[in-house]
PDB file of N, CA and C in Angstrom:
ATOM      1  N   UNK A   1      11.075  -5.796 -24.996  1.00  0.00           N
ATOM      2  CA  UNK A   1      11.250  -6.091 -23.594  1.00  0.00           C
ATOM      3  C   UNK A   1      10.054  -6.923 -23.160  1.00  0.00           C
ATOM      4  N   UNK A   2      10.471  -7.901 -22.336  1.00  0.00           N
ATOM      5  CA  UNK A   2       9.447  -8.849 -22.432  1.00  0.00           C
ATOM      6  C   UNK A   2       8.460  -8.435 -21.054  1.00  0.00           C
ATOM      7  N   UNK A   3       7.310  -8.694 -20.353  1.00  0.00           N
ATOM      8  CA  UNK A   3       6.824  -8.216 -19.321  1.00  0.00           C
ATOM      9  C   UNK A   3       7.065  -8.521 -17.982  1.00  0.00           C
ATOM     10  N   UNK A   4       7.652  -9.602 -17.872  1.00  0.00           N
ATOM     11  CA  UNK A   4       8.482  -9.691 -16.657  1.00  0.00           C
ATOM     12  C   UNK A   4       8.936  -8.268 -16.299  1.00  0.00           C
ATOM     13  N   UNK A   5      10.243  -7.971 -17.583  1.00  0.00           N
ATOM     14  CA  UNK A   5      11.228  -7.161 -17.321  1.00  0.00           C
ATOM     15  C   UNK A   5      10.543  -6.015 -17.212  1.00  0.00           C
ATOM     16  N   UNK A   6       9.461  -5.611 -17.609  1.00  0.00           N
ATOM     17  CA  UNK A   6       8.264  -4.128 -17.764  1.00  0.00           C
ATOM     18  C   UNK A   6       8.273  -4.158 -15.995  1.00  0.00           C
ATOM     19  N   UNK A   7       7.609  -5.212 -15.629  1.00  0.00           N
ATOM     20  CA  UNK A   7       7.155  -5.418 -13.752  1.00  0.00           C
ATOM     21  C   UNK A   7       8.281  -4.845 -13.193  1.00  0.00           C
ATOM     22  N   UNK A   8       9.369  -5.526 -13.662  1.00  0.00           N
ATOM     23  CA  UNK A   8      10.562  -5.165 -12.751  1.00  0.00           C
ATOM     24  C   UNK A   8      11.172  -4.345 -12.740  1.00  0.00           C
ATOM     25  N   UNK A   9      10.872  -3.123 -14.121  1.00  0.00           N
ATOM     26  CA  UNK A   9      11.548  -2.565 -13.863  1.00  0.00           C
ATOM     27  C   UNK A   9      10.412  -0.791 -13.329  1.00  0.00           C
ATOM     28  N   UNK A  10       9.362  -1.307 -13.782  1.00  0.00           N
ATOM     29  CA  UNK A  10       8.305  -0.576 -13.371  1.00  0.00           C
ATOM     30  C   UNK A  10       8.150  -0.474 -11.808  1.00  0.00           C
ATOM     31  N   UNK A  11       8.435  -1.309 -11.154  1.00  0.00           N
ATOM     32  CA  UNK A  11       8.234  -1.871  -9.740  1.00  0.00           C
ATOM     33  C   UNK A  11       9.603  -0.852  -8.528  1.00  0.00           C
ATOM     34  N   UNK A  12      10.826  -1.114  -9.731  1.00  0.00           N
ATOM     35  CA  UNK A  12      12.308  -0.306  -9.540  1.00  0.00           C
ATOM     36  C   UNK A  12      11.715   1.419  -9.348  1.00  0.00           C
ATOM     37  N   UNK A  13      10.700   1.611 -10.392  1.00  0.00           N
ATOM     38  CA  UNK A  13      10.885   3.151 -10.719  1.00  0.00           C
ATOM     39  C   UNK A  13       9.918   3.548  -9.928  1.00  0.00           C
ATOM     40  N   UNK A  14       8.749   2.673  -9.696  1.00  0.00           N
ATOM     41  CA  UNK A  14       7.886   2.998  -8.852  1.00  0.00           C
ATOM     42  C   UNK A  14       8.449   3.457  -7.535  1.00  0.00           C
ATOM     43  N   UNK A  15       9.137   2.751  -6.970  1.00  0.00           N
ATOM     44  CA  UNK A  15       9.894   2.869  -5.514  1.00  0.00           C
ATOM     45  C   UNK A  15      10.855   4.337  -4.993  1.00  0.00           C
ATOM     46  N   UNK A  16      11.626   3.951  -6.499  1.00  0.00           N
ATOM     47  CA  UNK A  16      12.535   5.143  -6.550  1.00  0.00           C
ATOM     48  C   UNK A  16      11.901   6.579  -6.446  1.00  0.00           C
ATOM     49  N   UNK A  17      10.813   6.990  -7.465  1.00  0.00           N
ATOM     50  CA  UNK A  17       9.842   7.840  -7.584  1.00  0.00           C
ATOM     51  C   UNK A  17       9.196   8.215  -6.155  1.00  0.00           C
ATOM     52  N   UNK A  18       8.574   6.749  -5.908  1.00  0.00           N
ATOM     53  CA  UNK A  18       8.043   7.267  -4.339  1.00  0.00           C
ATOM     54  C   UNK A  18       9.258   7.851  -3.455  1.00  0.00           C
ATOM     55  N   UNK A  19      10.273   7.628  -3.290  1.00  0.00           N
ATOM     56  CA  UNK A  19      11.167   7.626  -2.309  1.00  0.00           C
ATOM     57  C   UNK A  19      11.574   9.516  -3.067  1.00  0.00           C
ATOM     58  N   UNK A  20      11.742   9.394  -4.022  1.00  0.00           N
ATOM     59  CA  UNK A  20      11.887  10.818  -4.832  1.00  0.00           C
ATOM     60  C   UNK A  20      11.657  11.911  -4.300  1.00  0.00           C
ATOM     61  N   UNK A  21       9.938  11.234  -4.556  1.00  0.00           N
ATOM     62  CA  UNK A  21       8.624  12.764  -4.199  1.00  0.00           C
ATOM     63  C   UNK A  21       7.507  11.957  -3.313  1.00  0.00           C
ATOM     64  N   UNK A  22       8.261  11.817  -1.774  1.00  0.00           N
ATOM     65  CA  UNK A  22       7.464  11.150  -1.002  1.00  0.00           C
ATOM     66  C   UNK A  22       6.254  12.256  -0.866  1.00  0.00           C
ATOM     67  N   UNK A  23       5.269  11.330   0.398  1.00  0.00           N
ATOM     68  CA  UNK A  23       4.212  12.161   0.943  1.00  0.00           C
ATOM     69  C   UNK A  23       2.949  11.481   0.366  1.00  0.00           C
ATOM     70  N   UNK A  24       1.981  11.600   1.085  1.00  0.00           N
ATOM     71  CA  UNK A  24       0.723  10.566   1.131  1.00  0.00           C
ATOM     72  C   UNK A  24      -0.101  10.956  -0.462  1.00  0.00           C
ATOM     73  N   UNK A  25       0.005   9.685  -0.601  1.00  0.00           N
ATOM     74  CA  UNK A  25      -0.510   9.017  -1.909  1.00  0.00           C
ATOM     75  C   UNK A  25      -2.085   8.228  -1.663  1.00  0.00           C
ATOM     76  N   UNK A  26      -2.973   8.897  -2.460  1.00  0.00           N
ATOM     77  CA  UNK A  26      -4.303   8.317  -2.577  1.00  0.00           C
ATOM     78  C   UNK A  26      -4.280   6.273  -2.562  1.00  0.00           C
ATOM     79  N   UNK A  27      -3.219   6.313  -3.296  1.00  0.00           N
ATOM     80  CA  UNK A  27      -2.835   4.878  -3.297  1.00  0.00           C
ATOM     81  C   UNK A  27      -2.385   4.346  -2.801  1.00  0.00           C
ATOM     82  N   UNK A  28      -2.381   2.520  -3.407  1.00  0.00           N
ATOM     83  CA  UNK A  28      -0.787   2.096  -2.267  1.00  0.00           C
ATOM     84  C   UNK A  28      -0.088   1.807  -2.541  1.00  0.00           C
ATOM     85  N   UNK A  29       0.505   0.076  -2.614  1.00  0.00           N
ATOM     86  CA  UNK A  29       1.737   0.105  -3.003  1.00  0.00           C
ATOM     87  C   UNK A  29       1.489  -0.613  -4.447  1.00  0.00           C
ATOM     88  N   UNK A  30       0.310  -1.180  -4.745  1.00  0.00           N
ATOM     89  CA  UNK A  30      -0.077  -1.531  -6.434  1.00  0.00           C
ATOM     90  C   UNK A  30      -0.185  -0.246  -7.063  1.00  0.00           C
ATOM     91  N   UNK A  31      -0.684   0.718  -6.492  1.00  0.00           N
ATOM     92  CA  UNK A  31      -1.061   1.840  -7.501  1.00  0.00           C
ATOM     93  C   UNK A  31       0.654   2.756  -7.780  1.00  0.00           C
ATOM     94  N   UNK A  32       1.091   2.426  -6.957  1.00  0.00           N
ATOM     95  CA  UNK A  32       3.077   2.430  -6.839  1.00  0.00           C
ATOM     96  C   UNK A  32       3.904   2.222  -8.117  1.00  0.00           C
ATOM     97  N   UNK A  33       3.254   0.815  -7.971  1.00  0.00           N
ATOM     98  CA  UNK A  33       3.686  -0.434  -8.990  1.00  0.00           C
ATOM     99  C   UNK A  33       3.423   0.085 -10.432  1.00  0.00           C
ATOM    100  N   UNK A  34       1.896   0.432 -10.272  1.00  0.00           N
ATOM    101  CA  UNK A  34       1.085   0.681 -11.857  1.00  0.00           C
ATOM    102  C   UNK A  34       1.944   2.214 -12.064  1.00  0.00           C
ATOM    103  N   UNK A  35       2.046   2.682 -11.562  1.00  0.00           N
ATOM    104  CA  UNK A  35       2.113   4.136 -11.728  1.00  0.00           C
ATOM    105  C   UNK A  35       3.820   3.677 -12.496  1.00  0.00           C
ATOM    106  N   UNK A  36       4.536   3.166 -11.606  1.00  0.00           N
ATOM    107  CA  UNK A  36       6.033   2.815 -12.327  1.00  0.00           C
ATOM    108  C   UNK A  36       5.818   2.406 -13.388  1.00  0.00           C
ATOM    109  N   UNK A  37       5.073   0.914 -13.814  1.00  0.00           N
ATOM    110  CA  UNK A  37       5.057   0.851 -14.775  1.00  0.00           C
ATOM    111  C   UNK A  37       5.106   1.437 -16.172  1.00  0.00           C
ATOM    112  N   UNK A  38       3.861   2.137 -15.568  1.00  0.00           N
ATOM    113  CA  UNK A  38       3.121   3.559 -16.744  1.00  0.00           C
ATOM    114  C   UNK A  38       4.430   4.465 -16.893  1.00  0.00           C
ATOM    115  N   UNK A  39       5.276   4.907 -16.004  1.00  0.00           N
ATOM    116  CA  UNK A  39       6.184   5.770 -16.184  1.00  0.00           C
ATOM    117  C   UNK A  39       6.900   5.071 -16.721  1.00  0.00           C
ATOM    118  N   UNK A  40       7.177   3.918 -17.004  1.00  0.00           N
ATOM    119  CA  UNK A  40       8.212   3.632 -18.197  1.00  0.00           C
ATOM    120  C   UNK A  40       7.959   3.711 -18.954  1.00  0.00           C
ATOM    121  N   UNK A  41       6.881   3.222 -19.625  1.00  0.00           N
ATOM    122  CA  UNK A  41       5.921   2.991 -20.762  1.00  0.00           C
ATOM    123  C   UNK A  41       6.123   5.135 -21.045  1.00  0.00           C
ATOM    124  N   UNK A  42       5.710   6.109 -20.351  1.00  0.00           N
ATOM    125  CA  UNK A  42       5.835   7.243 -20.932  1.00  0.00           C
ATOM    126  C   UNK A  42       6.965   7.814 -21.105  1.00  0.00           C
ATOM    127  N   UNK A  43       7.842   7.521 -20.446  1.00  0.00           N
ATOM    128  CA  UNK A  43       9.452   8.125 -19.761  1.00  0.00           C
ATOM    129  C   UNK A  43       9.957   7.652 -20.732  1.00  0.00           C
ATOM    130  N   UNK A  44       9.987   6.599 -21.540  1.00  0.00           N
ATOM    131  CA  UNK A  44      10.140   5.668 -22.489  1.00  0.00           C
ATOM    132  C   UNK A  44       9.820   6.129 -24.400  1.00  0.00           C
ATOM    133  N   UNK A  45       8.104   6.573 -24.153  1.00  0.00           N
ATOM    134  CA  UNK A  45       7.931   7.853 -25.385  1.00  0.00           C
ATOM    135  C   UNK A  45       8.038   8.893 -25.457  1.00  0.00           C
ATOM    136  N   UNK A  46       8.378   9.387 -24.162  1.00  0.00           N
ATOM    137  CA  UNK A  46       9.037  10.991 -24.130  1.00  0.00           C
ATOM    138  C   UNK A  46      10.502  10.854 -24.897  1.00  0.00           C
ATOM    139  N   UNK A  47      11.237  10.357 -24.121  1.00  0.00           N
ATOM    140  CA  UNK A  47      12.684  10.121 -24.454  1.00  0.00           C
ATOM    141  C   UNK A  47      12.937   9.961 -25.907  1.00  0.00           C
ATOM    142  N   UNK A  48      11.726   9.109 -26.626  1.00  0.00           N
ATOM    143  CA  UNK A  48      12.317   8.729 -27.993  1.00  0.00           C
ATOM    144  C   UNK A  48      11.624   9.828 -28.855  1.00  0.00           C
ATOM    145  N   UNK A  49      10.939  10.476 -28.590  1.00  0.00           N
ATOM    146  CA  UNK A  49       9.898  11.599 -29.188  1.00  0.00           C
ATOM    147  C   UNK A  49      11.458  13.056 -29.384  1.00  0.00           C
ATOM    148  N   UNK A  50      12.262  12.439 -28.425  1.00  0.00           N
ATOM    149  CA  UNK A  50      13.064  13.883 -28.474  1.00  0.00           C
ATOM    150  C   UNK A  50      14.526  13.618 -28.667  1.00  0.00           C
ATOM    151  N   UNK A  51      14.908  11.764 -28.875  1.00  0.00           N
ATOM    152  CA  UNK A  51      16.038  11.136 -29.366  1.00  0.00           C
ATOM    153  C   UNK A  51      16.480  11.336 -28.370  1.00  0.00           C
ATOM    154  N   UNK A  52      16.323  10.998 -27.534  1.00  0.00           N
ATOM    155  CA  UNK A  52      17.486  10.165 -25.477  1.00  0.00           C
ATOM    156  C   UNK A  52      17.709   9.112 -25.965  1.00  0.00           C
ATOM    157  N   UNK A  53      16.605   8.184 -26.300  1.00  0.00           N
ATOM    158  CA  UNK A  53      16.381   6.875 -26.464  1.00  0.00           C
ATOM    159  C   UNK A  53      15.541   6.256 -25.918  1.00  0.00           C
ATOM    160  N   UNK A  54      15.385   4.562 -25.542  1.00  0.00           N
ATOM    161  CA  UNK A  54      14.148   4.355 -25.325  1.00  0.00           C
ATOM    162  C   UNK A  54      14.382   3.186 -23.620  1.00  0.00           C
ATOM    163  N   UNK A  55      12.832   3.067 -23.639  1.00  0.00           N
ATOM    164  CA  UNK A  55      13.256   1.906 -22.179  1.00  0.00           C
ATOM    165  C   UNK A  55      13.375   0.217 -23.212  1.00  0.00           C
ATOM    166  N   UNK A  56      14.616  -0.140 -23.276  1.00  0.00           N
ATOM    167  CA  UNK A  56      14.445  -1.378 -24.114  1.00  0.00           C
ATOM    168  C   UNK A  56      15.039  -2.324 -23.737  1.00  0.00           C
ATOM    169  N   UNK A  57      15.456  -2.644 -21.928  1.00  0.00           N
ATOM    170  CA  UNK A  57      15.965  -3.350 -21.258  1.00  0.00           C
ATOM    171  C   UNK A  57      16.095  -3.122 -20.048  1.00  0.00           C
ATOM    172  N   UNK A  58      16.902  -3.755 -19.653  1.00  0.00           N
ATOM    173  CA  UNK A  58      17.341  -3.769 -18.102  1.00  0.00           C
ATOM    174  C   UNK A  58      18.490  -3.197 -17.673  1.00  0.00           C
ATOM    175  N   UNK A  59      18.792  -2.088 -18.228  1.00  0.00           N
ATOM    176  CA  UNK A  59      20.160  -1.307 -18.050  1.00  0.00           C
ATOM    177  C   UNK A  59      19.746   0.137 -17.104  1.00  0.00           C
ATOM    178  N   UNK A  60      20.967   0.634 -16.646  1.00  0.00           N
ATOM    179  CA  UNK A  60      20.920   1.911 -16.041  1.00  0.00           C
ATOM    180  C   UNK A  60      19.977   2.804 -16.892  1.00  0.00           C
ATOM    181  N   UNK A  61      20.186   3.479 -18.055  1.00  0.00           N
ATOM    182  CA  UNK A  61      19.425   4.313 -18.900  1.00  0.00           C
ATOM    183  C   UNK A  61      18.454   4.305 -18.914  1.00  0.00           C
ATOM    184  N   UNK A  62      17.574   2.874 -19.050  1.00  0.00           N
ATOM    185  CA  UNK A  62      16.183   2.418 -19.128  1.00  0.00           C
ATOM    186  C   UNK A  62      15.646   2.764 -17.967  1.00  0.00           C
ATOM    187  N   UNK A  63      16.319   2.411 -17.101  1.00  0.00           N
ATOM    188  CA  UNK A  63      15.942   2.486 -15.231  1.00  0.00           C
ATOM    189  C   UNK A  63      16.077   4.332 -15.230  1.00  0.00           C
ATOM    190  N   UNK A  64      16.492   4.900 -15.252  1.00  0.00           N
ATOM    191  CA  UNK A  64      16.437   6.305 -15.060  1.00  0.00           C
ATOM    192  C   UNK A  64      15.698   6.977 -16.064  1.00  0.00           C
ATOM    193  N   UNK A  65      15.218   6.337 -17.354  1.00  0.00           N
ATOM    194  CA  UNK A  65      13.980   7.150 -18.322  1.00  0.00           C
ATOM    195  C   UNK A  65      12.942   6.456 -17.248  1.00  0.00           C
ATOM    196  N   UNK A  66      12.493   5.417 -17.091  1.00  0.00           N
ATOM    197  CA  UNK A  66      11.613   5.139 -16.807  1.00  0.00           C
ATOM    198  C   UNK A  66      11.308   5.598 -15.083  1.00  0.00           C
ATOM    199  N   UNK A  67      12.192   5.714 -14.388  1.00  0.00           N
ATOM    200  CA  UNK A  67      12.338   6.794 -13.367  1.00  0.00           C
ATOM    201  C   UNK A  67      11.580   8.363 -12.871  1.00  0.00           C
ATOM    202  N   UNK A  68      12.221   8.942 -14.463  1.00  0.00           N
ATOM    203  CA  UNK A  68      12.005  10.265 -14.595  1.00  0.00           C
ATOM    204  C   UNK A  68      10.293  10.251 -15.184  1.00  0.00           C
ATOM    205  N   UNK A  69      10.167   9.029 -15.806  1.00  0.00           N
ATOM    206  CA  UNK A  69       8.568   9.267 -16.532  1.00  0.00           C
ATOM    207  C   UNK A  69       7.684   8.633 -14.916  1.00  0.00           C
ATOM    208  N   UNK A  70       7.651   7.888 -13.869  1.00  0.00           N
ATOM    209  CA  UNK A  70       7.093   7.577 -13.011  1.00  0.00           C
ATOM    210  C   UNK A  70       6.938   8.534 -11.808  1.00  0.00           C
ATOM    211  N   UNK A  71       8.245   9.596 -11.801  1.00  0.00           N
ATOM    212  CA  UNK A  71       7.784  10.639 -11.407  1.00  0.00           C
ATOM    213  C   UNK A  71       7.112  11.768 -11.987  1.00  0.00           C
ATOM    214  N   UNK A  72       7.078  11.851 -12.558  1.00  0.00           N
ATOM    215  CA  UNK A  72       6.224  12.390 -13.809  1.00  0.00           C
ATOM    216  C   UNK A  72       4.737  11.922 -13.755  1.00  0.00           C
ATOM    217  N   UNK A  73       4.528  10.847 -13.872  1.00  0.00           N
ATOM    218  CA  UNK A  73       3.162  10.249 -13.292  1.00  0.00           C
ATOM    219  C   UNK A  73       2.698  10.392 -11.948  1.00  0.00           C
ATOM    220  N   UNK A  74       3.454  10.195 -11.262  1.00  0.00           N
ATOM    221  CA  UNK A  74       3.407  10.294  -9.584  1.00  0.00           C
ATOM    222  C   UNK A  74       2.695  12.130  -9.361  1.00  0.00           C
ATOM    223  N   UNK A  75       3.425  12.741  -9.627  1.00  0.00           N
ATOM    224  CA  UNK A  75       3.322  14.203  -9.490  1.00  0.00           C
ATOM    225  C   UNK A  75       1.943  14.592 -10.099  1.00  0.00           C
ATOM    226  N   UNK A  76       1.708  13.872 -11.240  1.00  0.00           N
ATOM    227  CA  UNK A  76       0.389  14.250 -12.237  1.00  0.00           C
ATOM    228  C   UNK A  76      -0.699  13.789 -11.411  1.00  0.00           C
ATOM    229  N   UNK A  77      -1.072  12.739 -11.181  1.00  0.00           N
ATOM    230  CA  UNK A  77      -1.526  11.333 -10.283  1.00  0.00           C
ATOM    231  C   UNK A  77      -1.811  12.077  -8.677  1.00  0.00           C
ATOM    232  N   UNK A  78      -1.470  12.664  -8.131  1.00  0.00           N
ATOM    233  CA  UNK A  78      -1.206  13.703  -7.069  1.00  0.00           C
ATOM    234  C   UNK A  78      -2.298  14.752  -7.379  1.00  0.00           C
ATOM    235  N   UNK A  79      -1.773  15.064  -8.059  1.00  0.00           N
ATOM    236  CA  UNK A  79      -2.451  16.886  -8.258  1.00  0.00           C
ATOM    237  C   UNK A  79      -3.748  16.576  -8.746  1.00  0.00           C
ATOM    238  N   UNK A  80      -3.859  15.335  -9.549  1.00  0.00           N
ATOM    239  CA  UNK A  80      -5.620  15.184  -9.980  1.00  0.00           C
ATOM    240  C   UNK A  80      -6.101  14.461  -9.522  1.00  0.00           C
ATOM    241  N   UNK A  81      -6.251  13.679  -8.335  1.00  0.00           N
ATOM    242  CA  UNK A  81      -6.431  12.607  -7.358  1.00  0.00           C
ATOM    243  C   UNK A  81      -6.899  13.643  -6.368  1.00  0.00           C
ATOM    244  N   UNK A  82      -8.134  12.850  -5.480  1.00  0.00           N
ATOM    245  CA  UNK A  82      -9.150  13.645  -4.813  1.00  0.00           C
ATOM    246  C   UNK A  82      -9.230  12.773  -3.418  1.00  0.00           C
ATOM    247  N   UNK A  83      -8.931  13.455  -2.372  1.00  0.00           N
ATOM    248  CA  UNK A  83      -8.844  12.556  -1.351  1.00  0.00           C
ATOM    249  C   UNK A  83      -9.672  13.453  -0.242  1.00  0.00           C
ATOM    250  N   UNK A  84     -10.697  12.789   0.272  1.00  0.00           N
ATOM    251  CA  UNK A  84     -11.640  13.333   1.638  1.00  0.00           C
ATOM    252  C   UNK A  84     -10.886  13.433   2.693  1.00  0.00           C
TER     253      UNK A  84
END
């Protein structure tokens, strides 16, 4: 998958995720972005670690592993994030 398609679809899961498990985020809307990303990239080696499959395009499947791994980050990202 080339990195365009990583942005875009990282950018998709980021949103979705936020919209998921709203509520104030140390970050903003790049750390959104990164965080989607990253959740594909993990949502992506979870999935194949346990045979789902993998994020290897631009299809529904890919978009909902990489979904489930950005909330997954989001939630983690939350709880160890330190805000005054």
């Amino acid at each position: 998958m080339g990195i365009l398609t990583w942005i875009i679809v990282g950018l998709l899961a980021g949103a979705i995720a936020k919209a998921l498990h709203p509520g104030k985020d140390p970050g903003g809307f790049i750390i959104t972005i990164l965080i989607g990303i990253a959740g594909a990239v993990v949502g992506g080696w979870i999935s194949s670690m346990f045979g789902f499959g993998t994020v290897d395009g631009f299809n529904i499947g890919s978009l909902f592993i990489a979904i489930l791994g950005a909330v997954l980050l989001l939630f983690i990202y939350r709880k160890f994030s330190t805000r005054a």
